[in-house]
N, C-alpha and C. Protein backbone atom coordinates (compact mmCIF):
# COMPACT_ATOMS: atom_id res chain seq x y z
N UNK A 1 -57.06 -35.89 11.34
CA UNK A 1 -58.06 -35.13 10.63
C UNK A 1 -57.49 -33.75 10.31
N UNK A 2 -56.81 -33.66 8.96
CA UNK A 2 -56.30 -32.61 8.75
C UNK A 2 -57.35 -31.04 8.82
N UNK A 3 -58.34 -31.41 8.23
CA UNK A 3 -59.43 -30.06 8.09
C UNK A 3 -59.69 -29.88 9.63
N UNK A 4 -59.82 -30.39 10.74
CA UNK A 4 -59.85 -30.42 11.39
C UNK A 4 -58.83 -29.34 12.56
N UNK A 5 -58.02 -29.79 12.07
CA UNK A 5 -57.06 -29.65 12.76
C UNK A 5 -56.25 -28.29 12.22
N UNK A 6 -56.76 -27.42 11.20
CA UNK A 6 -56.32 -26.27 10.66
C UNK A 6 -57.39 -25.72 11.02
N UNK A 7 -58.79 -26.05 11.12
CA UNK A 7 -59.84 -24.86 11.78
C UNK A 7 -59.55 -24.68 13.08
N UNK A 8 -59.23 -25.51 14.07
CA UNK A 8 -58.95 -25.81 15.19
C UNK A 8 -57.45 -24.37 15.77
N UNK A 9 -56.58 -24.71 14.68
CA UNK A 9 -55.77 -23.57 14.29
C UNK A 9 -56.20 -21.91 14.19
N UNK A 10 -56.77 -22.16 13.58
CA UNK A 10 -57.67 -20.53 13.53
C UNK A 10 -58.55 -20.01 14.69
N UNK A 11 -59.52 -21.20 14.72
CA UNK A 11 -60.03 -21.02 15.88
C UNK A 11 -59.11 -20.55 17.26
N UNK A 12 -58.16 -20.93 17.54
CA UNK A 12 -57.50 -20.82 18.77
C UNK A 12 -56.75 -19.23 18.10
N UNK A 13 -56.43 -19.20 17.35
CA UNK A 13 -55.86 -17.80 16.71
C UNK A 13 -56.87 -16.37 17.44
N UNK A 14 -58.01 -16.69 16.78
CA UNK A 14 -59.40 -15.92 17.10
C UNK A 14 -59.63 -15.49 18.24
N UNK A 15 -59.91 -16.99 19.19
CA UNK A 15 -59.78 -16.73 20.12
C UNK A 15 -58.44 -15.84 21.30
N UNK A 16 -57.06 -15.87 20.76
CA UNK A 16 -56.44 -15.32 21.11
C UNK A 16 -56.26 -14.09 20.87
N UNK A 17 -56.87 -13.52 20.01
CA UNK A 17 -57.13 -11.97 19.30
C UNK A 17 -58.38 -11.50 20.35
N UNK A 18 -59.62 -12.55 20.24
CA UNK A 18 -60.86 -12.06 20.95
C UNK A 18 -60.39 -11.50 22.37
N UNK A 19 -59.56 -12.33 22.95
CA UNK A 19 -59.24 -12.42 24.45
C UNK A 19 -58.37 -10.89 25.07
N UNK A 20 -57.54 -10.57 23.76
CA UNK A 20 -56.80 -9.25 23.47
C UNK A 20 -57.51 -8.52 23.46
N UNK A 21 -59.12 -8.31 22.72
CA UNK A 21 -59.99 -7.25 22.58
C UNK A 21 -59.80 -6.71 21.26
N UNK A 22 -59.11 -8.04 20.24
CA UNK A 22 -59.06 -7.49 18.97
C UNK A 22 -59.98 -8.41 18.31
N UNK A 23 -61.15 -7.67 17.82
CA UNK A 23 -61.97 -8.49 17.07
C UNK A 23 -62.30 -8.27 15.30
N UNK A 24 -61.35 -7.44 14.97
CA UNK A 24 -61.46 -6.88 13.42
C UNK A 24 -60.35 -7.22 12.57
N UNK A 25 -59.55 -7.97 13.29
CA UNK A 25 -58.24 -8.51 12.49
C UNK A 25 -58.02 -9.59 11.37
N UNK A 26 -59.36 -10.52 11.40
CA UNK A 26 -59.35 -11.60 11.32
C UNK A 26 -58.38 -11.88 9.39
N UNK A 27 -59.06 -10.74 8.82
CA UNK A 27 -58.60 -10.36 7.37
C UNK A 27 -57.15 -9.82 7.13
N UNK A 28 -56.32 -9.78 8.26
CA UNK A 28 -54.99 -9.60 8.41
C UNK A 28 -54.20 -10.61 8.22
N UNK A 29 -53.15 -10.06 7.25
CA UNK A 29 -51.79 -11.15 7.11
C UNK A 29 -51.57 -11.89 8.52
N UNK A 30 -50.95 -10.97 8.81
CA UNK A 30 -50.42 -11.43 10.34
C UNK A 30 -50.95 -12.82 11.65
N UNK A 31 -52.75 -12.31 11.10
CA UNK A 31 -53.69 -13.42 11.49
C UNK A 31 -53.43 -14.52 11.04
N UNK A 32 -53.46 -14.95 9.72
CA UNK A 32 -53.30 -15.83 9.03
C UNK A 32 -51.78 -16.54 9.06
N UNK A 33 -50.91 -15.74 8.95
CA UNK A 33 -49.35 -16.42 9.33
C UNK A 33 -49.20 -17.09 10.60
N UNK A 34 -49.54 -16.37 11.99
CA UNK A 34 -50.25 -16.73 13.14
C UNK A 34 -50.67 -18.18 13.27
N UNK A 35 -51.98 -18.67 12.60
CA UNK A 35 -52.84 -19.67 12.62
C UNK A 35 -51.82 -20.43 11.67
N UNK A 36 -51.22 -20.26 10.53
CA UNK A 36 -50.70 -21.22 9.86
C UNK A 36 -49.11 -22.11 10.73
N UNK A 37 -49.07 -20.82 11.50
CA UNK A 37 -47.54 -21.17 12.73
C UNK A 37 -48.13 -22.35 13.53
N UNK A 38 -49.15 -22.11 13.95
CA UNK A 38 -49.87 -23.20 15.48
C UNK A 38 -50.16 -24.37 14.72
N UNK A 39 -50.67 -24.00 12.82
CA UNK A 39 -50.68 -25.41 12.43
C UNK A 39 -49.38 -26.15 12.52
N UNK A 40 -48.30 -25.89 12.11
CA UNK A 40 -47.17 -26.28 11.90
C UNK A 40 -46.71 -26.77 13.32
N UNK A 41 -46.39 -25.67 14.09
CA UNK A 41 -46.17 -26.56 15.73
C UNK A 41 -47.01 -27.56 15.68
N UNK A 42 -48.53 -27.52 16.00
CA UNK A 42 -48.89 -28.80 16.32
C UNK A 42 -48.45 -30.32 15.17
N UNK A 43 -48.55 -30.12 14.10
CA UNK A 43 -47.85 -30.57 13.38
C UNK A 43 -46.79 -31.67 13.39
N UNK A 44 -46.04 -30.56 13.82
CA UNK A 44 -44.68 -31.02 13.98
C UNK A 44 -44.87 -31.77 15.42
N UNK A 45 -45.44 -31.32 16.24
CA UNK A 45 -45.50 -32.18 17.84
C UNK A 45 -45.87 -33.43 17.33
N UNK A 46 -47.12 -33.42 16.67
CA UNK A 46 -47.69 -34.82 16.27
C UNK A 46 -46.64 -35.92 15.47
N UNK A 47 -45.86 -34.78 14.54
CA UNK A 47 -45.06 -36.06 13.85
C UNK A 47 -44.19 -36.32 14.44
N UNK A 48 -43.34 -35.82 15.62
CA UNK A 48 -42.10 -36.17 16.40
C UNK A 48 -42.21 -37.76 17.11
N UNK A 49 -43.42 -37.66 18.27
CA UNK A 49 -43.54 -38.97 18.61
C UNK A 49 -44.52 -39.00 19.28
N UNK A 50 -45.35 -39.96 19.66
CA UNK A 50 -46.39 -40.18 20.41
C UNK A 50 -46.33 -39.53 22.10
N UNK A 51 -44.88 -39.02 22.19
CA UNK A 51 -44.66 -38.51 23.55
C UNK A 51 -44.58 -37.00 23.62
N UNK A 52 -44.12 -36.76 22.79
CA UNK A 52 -44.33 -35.69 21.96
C UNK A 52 -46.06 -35.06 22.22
N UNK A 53 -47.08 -36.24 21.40
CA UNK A 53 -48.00 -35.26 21.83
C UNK A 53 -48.88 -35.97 23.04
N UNK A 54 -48.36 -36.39 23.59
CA UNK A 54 -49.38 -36.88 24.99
C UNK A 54 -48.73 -35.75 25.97
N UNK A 55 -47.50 -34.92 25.82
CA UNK A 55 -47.14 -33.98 26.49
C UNK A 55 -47.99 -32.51 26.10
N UNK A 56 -48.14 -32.58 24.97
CA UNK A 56 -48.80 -31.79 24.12
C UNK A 56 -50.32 -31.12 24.65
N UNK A 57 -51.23 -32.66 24.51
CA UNK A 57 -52.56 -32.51 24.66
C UNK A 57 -52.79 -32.81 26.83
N UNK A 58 -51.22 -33.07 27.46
CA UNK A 58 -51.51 -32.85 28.53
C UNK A 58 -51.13 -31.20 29.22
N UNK A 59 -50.78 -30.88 28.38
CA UNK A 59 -50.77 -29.35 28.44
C UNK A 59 -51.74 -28.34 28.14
N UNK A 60 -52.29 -28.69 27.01
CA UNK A 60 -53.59 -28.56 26.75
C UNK A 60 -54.57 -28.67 27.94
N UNK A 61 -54.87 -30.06 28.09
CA UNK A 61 -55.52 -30.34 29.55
C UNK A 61 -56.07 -29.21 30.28
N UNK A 62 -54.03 -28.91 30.84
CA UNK A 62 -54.30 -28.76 32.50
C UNK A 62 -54.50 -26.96 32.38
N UNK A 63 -54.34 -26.58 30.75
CA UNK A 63 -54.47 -25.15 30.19
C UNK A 63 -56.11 -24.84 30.79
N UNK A 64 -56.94 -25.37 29.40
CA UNK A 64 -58.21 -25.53 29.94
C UNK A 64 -58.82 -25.48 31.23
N UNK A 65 -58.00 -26.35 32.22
CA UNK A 65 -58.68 -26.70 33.66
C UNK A 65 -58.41 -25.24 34.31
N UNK A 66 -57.35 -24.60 34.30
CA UNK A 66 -57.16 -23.45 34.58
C UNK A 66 -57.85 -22.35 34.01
N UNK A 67 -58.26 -22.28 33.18
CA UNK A 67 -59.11 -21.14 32.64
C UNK A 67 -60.32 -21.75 33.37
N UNK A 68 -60.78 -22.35 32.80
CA UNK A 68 -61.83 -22.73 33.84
C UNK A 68 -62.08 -22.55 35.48
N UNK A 69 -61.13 -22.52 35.88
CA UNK A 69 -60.63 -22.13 37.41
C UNK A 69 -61.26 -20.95 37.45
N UNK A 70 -60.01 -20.13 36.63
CA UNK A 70 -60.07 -18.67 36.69
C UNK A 70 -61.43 -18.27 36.54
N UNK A 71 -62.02 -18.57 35.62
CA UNK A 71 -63.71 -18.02 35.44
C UNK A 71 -64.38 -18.31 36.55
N UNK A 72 -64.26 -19.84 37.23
CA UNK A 72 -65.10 -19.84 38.38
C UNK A 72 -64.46 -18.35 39.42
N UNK A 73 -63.18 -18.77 39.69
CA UNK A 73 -62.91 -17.78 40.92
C UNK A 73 -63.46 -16.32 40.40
N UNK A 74 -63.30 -15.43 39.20
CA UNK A 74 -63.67 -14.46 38.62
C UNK A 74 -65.09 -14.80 38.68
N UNK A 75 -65.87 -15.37 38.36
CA UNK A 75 -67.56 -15.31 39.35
C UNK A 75 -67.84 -15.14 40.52
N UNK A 76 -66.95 -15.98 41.19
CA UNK A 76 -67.63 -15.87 42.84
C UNK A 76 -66.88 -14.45 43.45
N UNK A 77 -65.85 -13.82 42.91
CA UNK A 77 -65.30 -12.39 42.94
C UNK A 77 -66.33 -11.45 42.63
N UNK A 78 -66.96 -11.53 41.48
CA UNK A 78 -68.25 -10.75 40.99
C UNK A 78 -69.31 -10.99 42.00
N UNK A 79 -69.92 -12.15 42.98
CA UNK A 79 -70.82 -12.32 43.75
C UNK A 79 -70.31 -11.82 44.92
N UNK A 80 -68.95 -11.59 45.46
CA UNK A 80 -68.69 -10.84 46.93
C UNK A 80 -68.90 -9.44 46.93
N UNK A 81 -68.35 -9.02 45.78
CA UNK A 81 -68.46 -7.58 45.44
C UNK A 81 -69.81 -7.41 45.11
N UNK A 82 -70.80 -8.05 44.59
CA UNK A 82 -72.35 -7.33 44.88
C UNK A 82 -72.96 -7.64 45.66
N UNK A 83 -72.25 -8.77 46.53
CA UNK A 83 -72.58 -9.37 47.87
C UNK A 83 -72.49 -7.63 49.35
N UNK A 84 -71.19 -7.26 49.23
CA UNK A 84 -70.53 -6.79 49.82
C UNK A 84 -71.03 -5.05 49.67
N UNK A 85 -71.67 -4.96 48.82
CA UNK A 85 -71.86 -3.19 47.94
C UNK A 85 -73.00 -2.86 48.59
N UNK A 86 -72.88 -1.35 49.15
CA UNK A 86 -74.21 -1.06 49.06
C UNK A 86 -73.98 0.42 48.50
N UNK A 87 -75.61 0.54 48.52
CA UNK A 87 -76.09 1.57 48.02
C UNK A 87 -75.56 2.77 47.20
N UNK A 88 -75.51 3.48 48.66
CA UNK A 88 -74.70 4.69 48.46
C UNK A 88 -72.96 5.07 48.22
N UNK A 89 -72.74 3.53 48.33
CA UNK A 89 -71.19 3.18 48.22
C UNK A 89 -70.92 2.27 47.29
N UNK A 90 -70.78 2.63 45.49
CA UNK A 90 -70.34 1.33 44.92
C UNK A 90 -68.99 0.45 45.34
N UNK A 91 -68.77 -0.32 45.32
CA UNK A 91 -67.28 -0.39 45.33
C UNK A 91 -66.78 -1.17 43.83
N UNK A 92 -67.56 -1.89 43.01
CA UNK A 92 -67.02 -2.54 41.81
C UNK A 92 -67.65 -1.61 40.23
N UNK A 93 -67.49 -0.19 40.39
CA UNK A 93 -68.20 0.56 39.19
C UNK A 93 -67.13 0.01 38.37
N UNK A 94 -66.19 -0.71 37.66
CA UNK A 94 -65.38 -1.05 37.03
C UNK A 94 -65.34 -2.34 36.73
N UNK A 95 -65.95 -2.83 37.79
CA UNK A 95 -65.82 -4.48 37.47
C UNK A 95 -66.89 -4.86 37.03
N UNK A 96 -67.06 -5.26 35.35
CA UNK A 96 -67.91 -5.50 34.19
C UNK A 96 -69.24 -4.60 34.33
N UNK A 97 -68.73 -3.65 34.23
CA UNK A 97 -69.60 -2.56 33.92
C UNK A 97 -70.90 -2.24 34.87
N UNK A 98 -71.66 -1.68 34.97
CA UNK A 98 -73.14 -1.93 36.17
C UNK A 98 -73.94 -2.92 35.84
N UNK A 99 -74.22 -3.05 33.95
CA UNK A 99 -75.30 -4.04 33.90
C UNK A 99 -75.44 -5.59 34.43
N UNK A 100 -74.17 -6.15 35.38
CA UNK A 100 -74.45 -6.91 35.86
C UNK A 100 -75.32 -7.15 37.34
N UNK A 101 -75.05 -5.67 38.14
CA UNK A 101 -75.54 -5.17 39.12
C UNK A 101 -76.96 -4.57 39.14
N UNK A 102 -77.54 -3.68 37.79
CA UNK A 102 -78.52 -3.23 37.85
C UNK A 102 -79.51 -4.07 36.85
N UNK A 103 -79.23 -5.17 36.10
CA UNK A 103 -80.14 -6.46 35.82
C UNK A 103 -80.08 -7.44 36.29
N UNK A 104 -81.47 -8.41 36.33
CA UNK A 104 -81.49 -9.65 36.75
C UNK A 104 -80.21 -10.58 35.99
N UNK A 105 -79.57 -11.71 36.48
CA UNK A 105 -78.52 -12.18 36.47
C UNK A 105 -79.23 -13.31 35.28
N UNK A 106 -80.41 -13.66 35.66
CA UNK A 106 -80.47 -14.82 34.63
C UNK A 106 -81.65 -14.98 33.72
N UNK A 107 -82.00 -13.20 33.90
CA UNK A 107 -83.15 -12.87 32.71
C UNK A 107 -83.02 -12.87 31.65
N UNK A 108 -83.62 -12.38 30.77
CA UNK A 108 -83.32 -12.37 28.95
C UNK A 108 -82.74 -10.57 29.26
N UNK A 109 -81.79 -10.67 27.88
CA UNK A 109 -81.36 -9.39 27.62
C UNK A 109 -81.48 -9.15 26.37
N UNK A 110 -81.65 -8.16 25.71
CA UNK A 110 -81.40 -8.00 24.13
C UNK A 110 -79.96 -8.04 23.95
N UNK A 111 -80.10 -8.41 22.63
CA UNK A 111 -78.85 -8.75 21.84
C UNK A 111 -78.82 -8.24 21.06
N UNK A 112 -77.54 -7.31 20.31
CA UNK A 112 -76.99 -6.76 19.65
C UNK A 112 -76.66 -7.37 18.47
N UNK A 113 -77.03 -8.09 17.09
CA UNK A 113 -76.72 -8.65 16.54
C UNK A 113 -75.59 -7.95 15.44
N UNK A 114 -74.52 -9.08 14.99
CA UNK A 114 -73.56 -8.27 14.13
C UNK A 114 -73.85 -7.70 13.01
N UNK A 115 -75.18 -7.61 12.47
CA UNK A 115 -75.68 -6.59 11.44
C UNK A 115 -75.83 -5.46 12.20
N UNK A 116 -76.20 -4.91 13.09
CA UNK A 116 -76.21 -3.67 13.90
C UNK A 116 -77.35 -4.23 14.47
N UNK A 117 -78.61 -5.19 14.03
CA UNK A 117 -80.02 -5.47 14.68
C UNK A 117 -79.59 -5.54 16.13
N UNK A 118 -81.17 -5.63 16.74
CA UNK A 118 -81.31 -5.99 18.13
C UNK A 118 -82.27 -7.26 18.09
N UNK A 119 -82.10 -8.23 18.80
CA UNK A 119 -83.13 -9.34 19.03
C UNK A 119 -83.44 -9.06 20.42
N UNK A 120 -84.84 -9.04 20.99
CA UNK A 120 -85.16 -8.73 22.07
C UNK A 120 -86.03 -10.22 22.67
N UNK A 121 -85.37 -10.92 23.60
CA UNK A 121 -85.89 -12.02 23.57
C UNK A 121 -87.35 -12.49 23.99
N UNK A 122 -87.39 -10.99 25.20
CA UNK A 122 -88.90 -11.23 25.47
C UNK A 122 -89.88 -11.19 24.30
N UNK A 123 -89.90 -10.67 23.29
CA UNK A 123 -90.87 -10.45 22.46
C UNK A 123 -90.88 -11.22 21.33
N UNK A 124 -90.33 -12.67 21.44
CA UNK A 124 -90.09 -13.61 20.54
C UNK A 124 -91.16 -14.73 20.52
N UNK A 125 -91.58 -15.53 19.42
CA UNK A 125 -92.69 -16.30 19.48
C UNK A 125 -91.82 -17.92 20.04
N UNK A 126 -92.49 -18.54 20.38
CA UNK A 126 -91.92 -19.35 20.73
C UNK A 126 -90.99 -20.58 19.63
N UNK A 127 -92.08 -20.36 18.45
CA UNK A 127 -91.28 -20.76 17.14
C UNK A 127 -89.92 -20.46 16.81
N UNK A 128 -89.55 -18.90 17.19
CA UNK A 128 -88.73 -18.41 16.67
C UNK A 128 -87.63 -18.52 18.00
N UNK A 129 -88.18 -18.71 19.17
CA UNK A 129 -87.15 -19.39 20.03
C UNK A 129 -86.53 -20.90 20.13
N UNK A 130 -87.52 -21.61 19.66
CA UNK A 130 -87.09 -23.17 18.84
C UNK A 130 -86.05 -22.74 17.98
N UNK A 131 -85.82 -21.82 17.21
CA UNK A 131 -85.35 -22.08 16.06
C UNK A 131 -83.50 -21.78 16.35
N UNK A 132 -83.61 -20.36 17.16
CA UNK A 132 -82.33 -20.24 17.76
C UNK A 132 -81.90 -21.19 18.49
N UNK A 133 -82.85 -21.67 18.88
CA UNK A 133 -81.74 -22.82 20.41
C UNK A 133 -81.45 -24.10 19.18
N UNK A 134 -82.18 -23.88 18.32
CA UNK A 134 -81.60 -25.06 17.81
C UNK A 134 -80.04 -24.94 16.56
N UNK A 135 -80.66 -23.46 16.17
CA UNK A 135 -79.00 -23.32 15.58
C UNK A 135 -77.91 -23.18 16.46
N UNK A 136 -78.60 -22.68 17.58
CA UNK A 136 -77.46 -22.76 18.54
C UNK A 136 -76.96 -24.45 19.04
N UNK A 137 -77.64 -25.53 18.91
CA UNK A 137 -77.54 -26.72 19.10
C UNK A 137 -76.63 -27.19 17.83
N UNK A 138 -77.20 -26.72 16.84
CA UNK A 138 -76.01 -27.13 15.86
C UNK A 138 -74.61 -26.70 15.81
N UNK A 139 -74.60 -25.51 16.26
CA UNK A 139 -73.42 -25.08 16.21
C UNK A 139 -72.65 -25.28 17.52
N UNK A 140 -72.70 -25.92 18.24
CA UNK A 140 -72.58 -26.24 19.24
C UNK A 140 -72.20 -28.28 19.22
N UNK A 141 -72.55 -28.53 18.69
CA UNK A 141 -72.61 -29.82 17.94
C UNK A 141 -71.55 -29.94 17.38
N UNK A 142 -71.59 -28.80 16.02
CA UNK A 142 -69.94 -28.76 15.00
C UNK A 142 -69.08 -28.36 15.96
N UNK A 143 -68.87 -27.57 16.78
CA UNK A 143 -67.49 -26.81 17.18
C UNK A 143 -66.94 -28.09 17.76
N UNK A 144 -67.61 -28.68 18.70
CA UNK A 144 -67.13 -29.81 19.57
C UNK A 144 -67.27 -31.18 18.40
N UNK A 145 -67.22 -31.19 17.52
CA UNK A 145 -67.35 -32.53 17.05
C UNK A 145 -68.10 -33.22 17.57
N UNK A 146 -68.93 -33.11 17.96
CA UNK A 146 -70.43 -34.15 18.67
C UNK A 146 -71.15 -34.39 17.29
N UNK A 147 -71.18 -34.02 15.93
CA UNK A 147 -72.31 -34.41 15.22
C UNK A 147 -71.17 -35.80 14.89
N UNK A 148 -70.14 -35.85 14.03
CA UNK A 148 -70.18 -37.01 13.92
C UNK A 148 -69.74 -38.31 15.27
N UNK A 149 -70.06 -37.58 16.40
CA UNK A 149 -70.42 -38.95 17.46
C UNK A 149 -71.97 -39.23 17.35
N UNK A 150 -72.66 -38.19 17.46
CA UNK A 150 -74.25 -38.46 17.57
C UNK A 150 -74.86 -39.15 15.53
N UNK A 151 -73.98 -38.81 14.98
CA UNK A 151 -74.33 -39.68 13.68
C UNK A 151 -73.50 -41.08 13.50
């Protein structure tokens, strides 16, 4: 699936910019030469040989499983340290800022939307909370290729 497999390209580009803390690049040469390189490697892995990319996508794999790691261990790091803190003694003023410490963990927060808006979730009708979870369902659907399994 060629279209596929060049968004997939970008996407991982993006994400490797996002992860940097560069999020304004995207309209850059450099971006684009970037994403057109990872097309070509993968590419080329795919056309070499079937061993080629079962080495490929098992690298991939065990990539993933590790980030995944890391986020768990980087959570339960965030729960010792507000486990561990008191009061008059922060010890993590650096580690992701206070608002994880001085809000509820699994309340609604406002959101900053990329027009400059704010969406404030408490004060949403319930219509209009259907409506996000469900674009969020769609888009969530496309990224992973689940619509054409569920169609």
């Amino acid at each position: 699936m060629p279209a596929t497999l060049s968004t997939l390209s970008i996407v991982f580009v993006e994400s490797i910019y996002s992860a940097a803390g560069i999020t304004d690049q995207a309209g850059r040469i450099e971006h684009k030469l970037l994403s057109v390189l990872i097309l070509v490697v993968v590419s080329v892995a795919n056309s070499i040989s079937t061993k080629a990319s079962t080495r490929l996508n098992s690298f991939f794999v065990v990539t993933k499983f590790l980030t995944i790691g890391a986020i768990v261990i980087a959570g339960i790091s965030v729960v010792i340290i507000r486990a561990t803190e008191t009061p008059g003694h922060p010890v993590g003023d650096d580690v992701g800022g206070r608002d994880w410490f001085t809000k509820p963990w699994f309340g609604n927060r406002p959101t900053v939307n990329p027009d400059g808006s704010t969406t404030d979730w408490d004060h949403l009708s319930e219509w209009e909370l259907l409506g996000h979870y469900s674009t969020a369902l769609y888009g969530a659907l496309w990224a992973y290729s689940g619509w054409d399994k569920v169609s």
